[in-house]
PDB file of N, CA and C in Angstrom:
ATOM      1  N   UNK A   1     -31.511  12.671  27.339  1.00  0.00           N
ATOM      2  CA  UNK A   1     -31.332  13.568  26.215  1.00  0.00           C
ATOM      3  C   UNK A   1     -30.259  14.596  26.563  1.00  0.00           C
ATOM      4  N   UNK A   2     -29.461  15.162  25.834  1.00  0.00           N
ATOM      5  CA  UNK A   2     -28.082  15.659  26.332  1.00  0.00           C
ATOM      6  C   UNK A   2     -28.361  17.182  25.651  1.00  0.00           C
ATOM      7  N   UNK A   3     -28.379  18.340  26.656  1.00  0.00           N
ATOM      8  CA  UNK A   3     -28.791  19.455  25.824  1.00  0.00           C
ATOM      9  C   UNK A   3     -27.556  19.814  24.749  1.00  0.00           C
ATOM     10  N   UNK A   4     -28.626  21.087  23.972  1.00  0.00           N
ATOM     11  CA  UNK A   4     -27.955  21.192  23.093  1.00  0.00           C
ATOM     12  C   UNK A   4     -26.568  22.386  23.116  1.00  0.00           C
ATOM     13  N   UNK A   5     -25.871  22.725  22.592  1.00  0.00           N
ATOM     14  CA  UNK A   5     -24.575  24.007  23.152  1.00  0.00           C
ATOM     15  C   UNK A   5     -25.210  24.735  21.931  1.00  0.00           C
ATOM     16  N   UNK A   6     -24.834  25.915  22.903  1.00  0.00           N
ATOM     17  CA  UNK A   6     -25.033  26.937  21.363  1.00  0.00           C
ATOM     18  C   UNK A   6     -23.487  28.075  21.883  1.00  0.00           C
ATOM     19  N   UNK A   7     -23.343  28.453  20.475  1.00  0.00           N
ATOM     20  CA  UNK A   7     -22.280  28.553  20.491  1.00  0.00           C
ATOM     21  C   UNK A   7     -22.467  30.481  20.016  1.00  0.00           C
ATOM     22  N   UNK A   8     -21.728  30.800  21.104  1.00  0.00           N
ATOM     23  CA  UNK A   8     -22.517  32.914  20.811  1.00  0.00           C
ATOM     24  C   UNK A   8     -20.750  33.461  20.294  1.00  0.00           C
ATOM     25  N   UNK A   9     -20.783  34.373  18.968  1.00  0.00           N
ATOM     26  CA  UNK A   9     -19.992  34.398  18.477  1.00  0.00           C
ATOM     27  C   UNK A   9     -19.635  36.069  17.739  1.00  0.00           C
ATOM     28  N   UNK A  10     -19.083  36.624  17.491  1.00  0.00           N
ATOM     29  CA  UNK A  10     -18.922  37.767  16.371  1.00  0.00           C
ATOM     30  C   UNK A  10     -17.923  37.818  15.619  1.00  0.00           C
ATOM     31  N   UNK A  11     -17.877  38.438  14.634  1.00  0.00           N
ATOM     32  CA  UNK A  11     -16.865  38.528  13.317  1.00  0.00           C
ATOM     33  C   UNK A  11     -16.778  39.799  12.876  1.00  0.00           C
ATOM     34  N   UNK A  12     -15.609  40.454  13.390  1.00  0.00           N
ATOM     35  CA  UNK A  12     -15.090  41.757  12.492  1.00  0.00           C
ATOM     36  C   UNK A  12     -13.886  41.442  11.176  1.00  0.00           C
ATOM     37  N   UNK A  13     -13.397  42.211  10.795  1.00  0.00           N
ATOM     38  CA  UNK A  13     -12.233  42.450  10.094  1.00  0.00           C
ATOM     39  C   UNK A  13     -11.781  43.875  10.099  1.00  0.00           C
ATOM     40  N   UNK A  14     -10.811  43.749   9.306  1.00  0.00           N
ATOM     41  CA  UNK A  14      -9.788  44.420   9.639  1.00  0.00           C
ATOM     42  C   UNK A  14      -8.355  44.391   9.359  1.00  0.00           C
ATOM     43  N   UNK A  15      -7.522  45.638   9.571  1.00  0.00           N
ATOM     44  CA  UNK A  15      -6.020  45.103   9.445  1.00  0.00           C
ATOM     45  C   UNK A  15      -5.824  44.786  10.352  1.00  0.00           C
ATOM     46  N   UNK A  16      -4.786  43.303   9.996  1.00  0.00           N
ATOM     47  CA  UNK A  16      -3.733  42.668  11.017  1.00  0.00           C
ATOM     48  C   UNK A  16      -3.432  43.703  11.912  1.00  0.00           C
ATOM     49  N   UNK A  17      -3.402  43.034  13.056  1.00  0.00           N
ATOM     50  CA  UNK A  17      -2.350  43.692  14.130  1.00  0.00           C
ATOM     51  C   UNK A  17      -3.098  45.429  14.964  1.00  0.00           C
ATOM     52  N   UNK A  18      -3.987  46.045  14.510  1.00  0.00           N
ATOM     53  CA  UNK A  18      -4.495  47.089  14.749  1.00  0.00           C
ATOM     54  C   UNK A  18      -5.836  46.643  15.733  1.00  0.00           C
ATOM     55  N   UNK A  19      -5.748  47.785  16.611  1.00  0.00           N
ATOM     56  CA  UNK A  19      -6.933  47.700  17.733  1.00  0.00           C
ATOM     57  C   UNK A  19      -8.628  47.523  17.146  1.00  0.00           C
ATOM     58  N   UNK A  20      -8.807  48.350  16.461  1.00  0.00           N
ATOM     59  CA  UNK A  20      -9.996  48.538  16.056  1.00  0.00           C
ATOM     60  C   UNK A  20     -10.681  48.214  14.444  1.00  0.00           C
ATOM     61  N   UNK A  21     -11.323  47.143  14.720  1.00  0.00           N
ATOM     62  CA  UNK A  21     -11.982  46.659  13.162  1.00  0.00           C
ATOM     63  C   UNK A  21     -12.271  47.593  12.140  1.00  0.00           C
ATOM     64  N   UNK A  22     -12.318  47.584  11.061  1.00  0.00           N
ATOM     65  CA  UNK A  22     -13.077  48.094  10.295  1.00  0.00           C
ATOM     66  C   UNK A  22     -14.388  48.192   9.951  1.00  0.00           C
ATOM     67  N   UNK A  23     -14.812  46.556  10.005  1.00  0.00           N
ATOM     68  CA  UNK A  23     -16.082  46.590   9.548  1.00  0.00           C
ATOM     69  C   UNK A  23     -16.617  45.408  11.275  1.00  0.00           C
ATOM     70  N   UNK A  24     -18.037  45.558  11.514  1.00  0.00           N
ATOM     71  CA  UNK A  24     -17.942  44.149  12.403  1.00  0.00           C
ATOM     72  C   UNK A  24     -19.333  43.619  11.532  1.00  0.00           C
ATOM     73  N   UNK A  25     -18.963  42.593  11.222  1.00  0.00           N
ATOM     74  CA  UNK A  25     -20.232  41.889  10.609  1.00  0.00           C
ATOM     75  C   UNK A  25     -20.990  41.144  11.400  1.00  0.00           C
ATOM     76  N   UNK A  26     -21.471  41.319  12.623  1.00  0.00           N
ATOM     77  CA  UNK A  26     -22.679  40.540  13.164  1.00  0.00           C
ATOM     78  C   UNK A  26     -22.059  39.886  14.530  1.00  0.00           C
ATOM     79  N   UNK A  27     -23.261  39.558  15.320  1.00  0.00           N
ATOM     80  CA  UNK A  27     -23.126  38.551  16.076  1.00  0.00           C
ATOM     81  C   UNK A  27     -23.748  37.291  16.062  1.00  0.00           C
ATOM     82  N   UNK A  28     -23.817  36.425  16.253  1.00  0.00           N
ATOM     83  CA  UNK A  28     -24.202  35.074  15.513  1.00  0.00           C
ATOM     84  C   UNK A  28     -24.389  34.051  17.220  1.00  0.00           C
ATOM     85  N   UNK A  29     -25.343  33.436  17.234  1.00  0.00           N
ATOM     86  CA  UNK A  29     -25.803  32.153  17.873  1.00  0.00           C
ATOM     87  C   UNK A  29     -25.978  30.967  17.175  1.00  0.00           C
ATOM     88  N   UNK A  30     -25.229  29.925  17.163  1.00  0.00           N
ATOM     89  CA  UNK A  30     -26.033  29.039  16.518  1.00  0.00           C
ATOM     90  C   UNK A  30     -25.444  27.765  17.449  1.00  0.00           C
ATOM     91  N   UNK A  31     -26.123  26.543  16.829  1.00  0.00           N
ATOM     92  CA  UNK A  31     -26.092  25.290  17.859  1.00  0.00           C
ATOM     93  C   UNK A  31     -25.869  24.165  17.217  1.00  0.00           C
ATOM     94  N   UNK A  32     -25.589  24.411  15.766  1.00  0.00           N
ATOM     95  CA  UNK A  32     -24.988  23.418  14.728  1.00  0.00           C
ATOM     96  C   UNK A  32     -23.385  23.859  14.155  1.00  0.00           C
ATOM     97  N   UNK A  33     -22.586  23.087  14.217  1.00  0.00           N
ATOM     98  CA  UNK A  33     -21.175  22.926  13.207  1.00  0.00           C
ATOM     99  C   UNK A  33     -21.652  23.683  11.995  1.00  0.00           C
ATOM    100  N   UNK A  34     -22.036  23.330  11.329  1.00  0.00           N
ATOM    101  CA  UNK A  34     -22.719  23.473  10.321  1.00  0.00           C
ATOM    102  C   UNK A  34     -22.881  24.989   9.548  1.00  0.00           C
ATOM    103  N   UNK A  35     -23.730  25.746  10.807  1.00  0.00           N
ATOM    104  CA  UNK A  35     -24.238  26.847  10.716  1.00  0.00           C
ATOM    105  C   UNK A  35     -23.104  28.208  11.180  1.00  0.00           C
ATOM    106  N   UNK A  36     -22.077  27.298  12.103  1.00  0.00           N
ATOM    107  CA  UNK A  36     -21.037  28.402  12.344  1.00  0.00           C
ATOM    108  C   UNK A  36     -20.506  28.571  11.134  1.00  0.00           C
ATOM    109  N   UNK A  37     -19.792  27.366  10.605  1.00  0.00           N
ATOM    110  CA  UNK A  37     -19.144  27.690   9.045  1.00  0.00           C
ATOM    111  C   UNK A  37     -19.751  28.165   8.354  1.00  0.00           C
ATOM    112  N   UNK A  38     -21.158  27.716   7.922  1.00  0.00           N
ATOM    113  CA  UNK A  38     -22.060  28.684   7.018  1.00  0.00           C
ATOM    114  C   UNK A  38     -21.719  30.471   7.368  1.00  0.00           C
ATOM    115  N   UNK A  39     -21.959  30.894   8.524  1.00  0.00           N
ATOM    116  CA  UNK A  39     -22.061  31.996   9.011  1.00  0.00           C
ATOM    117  C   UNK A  39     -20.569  32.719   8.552  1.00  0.00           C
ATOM    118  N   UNK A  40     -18.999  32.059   9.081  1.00  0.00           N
ATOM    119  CA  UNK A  40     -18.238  32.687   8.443  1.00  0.00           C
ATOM    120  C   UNK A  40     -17.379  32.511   6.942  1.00  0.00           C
ATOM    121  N   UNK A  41     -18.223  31.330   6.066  1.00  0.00           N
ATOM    122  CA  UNK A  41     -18.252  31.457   4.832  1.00  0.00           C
ATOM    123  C   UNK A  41     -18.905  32.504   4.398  1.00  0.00           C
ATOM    124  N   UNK A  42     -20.191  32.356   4.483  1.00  0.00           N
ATOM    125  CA  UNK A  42     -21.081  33.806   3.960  1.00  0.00           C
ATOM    126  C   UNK A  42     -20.522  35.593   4.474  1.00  0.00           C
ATOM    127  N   UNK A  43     -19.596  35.312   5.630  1.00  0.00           N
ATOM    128  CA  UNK A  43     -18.951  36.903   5.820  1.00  0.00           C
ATOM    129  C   UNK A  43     -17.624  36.877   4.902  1.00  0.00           C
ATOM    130  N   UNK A  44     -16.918  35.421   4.873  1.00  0.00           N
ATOM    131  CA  UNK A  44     -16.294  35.760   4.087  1.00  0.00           C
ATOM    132  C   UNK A  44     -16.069  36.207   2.316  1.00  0.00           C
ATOM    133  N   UNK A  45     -17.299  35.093   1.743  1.00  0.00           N
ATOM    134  CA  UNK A  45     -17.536  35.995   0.674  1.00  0.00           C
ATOM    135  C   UNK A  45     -18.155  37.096   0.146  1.00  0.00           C
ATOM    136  N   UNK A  46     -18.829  37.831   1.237  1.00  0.00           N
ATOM    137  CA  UNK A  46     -18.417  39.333   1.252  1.00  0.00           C
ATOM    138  C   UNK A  46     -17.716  39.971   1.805  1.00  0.00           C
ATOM    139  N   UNK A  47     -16.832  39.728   2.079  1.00  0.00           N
ATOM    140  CA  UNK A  47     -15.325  40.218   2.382  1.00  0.00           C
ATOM    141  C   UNK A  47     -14.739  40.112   1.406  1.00  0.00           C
ATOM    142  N   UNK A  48     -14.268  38.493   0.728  1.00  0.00           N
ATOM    143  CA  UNK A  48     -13.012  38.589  -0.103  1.00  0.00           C
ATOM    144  C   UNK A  48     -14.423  39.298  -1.346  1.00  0.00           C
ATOM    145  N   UNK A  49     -15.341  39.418  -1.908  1.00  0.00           N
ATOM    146  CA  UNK A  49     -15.630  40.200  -3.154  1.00  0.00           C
ATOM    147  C   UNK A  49     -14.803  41.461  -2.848  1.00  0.00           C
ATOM    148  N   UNK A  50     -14.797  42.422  -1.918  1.00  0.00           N
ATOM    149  CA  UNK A  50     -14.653  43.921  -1.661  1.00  0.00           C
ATOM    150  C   UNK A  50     -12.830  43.673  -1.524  1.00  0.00           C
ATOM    151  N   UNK A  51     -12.282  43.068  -1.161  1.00  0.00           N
ATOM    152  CA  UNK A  51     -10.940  42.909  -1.062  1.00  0.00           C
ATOM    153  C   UNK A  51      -9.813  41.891  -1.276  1.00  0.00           C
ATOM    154  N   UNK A  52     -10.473  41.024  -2.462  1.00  0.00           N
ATOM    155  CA  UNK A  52      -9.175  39.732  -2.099  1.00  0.00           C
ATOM    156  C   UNK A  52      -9.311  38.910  -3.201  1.00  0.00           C
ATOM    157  N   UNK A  53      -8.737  38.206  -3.512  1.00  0.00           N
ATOM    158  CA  UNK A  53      -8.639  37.382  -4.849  1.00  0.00           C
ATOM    159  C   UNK A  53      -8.492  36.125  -4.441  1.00  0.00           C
ATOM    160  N   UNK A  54      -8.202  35.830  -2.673  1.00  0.00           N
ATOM    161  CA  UNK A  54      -8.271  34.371  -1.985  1.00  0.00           C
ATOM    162  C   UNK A  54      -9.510  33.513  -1.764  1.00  0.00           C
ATOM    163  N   UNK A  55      -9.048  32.450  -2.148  1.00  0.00           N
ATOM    164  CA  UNK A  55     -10.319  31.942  -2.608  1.00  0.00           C
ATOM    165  C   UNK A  55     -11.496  31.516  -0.749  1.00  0.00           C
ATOM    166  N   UNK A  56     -12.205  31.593  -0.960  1.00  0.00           N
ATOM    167  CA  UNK A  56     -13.363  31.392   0.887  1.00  0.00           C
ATOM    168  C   UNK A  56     -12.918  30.007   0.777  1.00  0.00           C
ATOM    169  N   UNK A  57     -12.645  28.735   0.168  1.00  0.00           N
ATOM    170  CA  UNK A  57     -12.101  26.999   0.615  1.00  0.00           C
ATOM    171  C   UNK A  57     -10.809  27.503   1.249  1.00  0.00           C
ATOM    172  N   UNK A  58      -9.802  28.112   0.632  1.00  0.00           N
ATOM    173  CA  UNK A  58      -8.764  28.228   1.262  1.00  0.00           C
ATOM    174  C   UNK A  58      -8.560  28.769   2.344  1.00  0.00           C
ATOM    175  N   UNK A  59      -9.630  29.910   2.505  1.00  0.00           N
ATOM    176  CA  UNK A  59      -9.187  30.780   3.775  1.00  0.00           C
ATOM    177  C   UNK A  59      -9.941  29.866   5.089  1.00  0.00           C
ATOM    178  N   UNK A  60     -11.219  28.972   4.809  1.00  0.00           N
ATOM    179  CA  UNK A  60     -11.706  28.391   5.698  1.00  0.00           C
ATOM    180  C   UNK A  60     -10.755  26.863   6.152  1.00  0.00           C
ATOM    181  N   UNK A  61      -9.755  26.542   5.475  1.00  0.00           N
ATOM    182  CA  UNK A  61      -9.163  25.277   5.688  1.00  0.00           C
ATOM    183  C   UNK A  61      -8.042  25.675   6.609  1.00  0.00           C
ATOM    184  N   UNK A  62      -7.907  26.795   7.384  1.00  0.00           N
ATOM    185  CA  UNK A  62      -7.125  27.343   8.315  1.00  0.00           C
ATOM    186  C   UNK A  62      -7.555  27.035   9.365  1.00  0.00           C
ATOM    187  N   UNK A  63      -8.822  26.644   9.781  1.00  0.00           N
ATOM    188  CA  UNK A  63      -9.222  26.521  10.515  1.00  0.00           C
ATOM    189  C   UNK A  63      -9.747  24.813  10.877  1.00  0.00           C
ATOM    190  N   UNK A  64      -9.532  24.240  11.592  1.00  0.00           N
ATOM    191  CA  UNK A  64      -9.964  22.656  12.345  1.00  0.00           C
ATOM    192  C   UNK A  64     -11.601  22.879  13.018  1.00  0.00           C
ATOM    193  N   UNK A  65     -12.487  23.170  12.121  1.00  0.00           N
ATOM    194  CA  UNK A  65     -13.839  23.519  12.794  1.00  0.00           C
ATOM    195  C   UNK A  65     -14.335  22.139  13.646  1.00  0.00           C
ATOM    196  N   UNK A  66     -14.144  20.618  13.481  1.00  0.00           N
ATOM    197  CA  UNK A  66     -14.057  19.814  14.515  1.00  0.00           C
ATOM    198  C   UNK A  66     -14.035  19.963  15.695  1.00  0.00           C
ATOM    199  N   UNK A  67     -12.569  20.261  15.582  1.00  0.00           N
ATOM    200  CA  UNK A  67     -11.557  20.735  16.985  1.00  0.00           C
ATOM    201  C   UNK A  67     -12.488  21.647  17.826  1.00  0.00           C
ATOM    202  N   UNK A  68     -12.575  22.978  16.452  1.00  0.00           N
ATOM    203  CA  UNK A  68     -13.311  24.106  17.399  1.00  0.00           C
ATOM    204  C   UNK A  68     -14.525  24.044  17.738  1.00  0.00           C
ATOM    205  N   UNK A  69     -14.978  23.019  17.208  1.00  0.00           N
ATOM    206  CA  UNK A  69     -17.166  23.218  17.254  1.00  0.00           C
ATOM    207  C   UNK A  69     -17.189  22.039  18.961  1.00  0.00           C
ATOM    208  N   UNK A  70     -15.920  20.935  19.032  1.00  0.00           N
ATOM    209  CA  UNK A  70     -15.398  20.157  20.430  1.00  0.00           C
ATOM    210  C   UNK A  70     -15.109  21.388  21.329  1.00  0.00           C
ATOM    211  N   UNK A  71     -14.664  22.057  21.421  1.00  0.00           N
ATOM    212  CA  UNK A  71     -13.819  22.944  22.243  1.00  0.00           C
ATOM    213  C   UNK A  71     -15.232  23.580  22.729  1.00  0.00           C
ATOM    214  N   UNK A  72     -15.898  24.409  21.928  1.00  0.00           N
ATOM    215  CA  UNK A  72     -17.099  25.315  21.973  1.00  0.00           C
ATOM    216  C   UNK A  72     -18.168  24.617  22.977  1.00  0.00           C
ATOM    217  N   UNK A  73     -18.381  23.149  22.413  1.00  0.00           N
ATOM    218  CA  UNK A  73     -19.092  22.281  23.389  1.00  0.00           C
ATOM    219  C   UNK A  73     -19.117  21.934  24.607  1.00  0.00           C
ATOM    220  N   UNK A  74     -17.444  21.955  24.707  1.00  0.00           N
ATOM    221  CA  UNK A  74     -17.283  21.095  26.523  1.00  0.00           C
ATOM    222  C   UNK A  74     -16.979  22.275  26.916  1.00  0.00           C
ATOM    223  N   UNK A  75     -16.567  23.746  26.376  1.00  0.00           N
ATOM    224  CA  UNK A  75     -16.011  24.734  27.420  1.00  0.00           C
ATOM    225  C   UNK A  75     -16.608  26.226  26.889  1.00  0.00           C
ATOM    226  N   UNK A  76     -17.311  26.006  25.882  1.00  0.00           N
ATOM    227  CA  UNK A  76     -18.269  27.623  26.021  1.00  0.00           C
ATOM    228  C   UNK A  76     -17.388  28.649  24.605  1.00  0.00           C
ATOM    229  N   UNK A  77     -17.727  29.258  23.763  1.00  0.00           N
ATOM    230  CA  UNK A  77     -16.741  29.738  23.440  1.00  0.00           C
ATOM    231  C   UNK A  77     -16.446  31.300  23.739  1.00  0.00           C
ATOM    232  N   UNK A  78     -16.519  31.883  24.584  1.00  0.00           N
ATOM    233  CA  UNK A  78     -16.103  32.498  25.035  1.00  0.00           C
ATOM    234  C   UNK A  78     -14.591  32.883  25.007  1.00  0.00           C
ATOM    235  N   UNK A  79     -13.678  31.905  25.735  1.00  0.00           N
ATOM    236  CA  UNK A  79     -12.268  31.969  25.644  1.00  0.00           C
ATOM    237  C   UNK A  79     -11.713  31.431  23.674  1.00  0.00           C
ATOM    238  N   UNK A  80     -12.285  31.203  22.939  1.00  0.00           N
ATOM    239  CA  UNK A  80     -11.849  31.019  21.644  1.00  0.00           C
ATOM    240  C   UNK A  80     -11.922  32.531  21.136  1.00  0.00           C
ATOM    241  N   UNK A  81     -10.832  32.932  20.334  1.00  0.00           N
ATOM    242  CA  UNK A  81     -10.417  33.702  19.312  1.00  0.00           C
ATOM    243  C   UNK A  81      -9.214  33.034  18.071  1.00  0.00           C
ATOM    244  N   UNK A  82     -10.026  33.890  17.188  1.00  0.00           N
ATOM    245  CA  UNK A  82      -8.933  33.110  15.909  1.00  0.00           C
ATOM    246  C   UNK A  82      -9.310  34.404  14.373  1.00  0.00           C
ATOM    247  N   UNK A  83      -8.560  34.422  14.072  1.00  0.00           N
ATOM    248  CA  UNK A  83      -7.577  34.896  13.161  1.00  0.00           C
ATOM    249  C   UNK A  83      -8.101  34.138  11.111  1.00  0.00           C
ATOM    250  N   UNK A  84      -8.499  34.528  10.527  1.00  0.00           N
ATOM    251  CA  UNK A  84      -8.059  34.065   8.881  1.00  0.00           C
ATOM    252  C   UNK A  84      -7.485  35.350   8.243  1.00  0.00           C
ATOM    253  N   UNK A  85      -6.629  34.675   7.307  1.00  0.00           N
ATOM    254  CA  UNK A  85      -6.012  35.772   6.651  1.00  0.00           C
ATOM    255  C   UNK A  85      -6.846  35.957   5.600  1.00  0.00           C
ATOM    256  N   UNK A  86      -7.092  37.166   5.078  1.00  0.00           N
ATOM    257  CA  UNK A  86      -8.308  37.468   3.973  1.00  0.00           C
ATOM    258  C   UNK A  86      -7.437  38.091   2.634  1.00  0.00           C
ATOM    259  N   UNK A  87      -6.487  38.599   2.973  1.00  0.00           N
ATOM    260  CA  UNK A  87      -5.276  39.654   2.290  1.00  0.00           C
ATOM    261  C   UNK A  87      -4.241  39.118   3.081  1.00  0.00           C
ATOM    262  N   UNK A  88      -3.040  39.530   2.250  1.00  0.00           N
ATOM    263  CA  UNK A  88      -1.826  39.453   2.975  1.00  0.00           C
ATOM    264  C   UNK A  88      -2.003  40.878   4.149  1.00  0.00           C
ATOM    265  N   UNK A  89      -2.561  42.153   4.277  1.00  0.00           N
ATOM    266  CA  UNK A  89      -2.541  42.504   5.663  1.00  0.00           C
ATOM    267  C   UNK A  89      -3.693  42.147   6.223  1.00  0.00           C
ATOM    268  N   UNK A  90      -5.083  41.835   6.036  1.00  0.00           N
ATOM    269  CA  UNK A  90      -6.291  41.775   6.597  1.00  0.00           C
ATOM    270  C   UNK A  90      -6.872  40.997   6.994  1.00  0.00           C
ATOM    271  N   UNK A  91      -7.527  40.440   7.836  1.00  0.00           N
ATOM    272  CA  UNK A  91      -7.473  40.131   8.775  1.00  0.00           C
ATOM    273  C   UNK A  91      -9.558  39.512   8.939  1.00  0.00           C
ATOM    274  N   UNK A  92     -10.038  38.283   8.813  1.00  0.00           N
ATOM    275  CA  UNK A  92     -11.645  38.530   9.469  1.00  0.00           C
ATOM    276  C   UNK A  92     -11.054  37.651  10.675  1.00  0.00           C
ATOM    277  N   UNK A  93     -11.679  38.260  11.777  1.00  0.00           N
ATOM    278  CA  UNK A  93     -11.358  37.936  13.122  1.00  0.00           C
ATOM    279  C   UNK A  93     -12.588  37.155  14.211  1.00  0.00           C
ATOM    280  N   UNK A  94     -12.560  35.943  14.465  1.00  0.00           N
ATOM    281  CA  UNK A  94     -13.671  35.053  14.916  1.00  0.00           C
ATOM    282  C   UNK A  94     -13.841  35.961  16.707  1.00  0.00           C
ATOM    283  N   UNK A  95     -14.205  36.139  17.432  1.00  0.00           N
ATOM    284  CA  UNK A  95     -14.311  36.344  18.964  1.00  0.00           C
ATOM    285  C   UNK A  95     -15.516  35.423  19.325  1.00  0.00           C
ATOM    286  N   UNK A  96     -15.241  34.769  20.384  1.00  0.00           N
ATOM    287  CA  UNK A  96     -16.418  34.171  21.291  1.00  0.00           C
ATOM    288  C   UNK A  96     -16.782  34.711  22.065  1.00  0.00           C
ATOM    289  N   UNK A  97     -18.145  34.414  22.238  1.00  0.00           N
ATOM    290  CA  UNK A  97     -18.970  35.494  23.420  1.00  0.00           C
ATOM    291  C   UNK A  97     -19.655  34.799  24.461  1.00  0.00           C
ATOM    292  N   UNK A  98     -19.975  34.586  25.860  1.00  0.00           N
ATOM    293  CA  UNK A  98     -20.925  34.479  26.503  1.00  0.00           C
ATOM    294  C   UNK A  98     -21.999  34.789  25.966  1.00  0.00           C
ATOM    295  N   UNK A  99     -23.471  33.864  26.343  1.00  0.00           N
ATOM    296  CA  UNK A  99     -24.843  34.155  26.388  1.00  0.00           C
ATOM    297  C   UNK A  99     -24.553  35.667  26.498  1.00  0.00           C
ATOM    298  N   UNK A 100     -24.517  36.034  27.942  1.00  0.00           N
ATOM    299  CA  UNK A 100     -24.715  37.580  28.331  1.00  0.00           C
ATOM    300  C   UNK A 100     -23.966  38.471  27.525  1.00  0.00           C
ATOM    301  N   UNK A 101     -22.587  38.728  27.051  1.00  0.00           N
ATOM    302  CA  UNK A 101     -22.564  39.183  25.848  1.00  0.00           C
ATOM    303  C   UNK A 101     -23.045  39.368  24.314  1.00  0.00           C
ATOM    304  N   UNK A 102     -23.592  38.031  24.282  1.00  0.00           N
ATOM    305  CA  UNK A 102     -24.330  38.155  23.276  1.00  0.00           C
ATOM    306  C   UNK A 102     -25.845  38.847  23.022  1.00  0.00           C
ATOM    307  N   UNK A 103     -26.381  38.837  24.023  1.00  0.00           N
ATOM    308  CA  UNK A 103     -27.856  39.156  24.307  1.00  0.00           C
ATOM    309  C   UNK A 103     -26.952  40.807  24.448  1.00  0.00           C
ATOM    310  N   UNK A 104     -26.304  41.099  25.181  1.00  0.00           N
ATOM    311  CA  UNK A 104     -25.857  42.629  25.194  1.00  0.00           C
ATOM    312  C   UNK A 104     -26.011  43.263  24.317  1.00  0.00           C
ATOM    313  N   UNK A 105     -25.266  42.512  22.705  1.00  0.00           N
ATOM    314  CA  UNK A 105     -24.926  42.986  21.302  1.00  0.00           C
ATOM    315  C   UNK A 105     -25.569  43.086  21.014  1.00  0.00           C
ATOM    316  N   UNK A 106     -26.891  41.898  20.799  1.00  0.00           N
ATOM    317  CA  UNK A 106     -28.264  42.135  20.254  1.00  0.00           C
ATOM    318  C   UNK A 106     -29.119  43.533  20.802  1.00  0.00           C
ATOM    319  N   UNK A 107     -29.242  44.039  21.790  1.00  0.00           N
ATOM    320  CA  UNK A 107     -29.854  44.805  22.588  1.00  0.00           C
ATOM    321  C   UNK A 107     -29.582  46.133  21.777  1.00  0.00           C
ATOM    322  N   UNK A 108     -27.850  46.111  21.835  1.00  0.00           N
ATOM    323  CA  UNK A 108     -27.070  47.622  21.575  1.00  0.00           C
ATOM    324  C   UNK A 108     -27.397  47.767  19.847  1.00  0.00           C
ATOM    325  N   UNK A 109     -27.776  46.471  19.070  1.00  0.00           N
ATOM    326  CA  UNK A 109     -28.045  46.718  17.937  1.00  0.00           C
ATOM    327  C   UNK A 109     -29.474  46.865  17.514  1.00  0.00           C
ATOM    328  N   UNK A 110     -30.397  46.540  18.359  1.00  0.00           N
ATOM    329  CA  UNK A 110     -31.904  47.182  18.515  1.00  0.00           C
ATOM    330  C   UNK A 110     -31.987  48.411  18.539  1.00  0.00           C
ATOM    331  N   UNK A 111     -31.307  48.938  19.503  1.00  0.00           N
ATOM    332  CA  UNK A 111     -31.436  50.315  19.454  1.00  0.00           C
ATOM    333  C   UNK A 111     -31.197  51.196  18.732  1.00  0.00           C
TER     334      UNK A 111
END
């Protein structure tokens, strides 16, 4: 039986190009393809309601979730970051996390 990957993740936005997010919408675990896209479909359509007239198919077809849900599997996603454009300046921004980062976030958001 071949375990399963789970894949530890967060999503801010923001303007392009600037240090510090605006908003960070969550940190996210999950261990299905499936459920990652679910996760940044559902941030994105509350994102584009508050700012954007781009449609969530278009902004998600930027992305090769295949590729990335392969990548996440054999090497952790940790080293993945990526970018959708939400606005022509703004920005929802994917980061990968270690387990131990992730359990961190959860902790700092208990409190």
């Amino acid at each position: 039986m071949t375990k399963t990957a789970t894949c530890y993740f967060s999503l801010t936005s923001g303007l392009q190009g600037c240090y510090m997010p605006d908003a960070h919408w969550g940190a996210f675990a999950v261990t299905r393809r499936k459920d990652l896209i679910n996760a940044v479909r559902d941030t994105l359509n509350m994102l584009l309601d508050q700012e954007s007239d781009r449609p969530v198919a278009r902004c998600l077809r930027e992305v090769d979730w295949t590729k990335l849900w392969s990548q996440a599997k054999r090497h952790g996603t940790s080293s993945i970051h990526f970018c959708i454009a939400t606005s022509e300046h703004n920005m929802l921004e994917f980061h990968g996390m270690t387990e131990a980062e992730y359990l961190e976030t959860e902790k700092e958001n208990d409190d």
